[in-house]
C-alpha atoms as a PDB file:
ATOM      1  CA  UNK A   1     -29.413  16.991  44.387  1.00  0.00           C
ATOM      2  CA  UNK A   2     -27.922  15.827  41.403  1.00  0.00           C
ATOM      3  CA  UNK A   3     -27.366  11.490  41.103  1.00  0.00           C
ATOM      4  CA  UNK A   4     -25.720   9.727  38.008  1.00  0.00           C
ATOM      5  CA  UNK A   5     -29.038   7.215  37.455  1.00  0.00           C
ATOM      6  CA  UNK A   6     -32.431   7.092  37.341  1.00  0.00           C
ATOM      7  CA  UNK A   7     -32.202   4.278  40.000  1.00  0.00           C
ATOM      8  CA  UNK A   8     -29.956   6.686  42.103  1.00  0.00           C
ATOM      9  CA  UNK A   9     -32.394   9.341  42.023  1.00  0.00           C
ATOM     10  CA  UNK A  10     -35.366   6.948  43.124  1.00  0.00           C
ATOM     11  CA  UNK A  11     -33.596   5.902  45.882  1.00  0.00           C
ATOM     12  CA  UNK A  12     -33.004   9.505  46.927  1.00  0.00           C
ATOM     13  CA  UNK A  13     -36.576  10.467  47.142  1.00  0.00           C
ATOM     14  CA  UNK A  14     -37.176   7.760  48.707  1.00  0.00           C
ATOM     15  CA  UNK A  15     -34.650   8.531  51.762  1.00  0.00           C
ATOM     16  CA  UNK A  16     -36.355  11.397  51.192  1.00  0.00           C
ATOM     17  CA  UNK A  17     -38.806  10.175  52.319  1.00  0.00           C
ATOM     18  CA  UNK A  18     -37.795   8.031  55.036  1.00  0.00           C
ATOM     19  CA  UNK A  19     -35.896  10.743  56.654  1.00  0.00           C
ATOM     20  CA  UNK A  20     -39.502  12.515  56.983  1.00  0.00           C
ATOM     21  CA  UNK A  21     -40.878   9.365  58.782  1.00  0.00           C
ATOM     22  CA  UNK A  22     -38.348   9.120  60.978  1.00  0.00           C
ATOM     23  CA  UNK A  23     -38.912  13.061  61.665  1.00  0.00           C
ATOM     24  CA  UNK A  24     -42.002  12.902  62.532  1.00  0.00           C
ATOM     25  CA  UNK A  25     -42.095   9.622  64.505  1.00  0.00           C
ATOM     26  CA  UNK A  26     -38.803   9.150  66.041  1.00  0.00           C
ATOM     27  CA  UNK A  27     -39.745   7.104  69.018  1.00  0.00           C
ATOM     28  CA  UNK A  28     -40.874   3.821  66.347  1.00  0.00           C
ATOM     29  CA  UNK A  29     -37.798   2.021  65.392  1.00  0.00           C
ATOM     30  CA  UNK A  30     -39.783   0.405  62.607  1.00  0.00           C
ATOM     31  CA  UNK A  31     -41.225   2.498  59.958  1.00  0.00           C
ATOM     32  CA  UNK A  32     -43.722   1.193  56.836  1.00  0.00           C
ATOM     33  CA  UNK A  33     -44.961   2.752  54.017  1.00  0.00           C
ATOM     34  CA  UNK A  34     -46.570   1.323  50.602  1.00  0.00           C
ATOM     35  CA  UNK A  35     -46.200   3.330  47.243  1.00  0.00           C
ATOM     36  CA  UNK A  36     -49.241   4.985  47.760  1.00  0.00           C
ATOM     37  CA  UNK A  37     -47.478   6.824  50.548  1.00  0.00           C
ATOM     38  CA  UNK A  38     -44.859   7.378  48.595  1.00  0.00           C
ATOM     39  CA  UNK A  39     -46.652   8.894  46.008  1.00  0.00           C
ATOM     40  CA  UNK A  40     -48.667  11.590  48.013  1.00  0.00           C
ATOM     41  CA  UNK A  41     -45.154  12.526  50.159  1.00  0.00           C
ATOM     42  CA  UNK A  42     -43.852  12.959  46.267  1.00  0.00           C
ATOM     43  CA  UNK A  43     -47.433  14.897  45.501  1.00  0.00           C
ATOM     44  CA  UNK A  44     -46.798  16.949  48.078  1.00  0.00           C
ATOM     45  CA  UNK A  45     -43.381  18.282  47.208  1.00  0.00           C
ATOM     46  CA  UNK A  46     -43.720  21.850  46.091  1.00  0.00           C
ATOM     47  CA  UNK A  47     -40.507  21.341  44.071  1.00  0.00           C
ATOM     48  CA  UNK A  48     -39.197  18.889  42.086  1.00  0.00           C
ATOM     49  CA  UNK A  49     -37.710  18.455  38.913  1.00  0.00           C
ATOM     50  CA  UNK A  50     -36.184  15.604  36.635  1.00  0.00           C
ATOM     51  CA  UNK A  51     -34.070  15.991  33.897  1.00  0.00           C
ATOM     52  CA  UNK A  52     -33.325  12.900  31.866  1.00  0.00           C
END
């Protein structure tokens, strides 16, 4: 995925993210997470690369 900003790119992992959540729960309407989830889902990634 390529995105024009920093910002952009955040936002993309973290719909990333989200999209995963709602994967693997998609009977809860309401979904929560804290950065510390965010951070191991991003830990996890066996990929991921940043070019600024």
């Amino acid at each position: 995925m390529d995105y024009d900003s920093i910002g952009q790119a955040i936002d993309g992992i973290c719909g990333l993210y989200e999209r995963k959540l709602k994967e693997i729960n998609p009977s809860l309407r309401n979904l929560s997470y804290d950065i510390s989830d965010l951070y191991n889902f991003i830990d996890g990634l066996t990929d991921l690369s940043a070019l600024v």
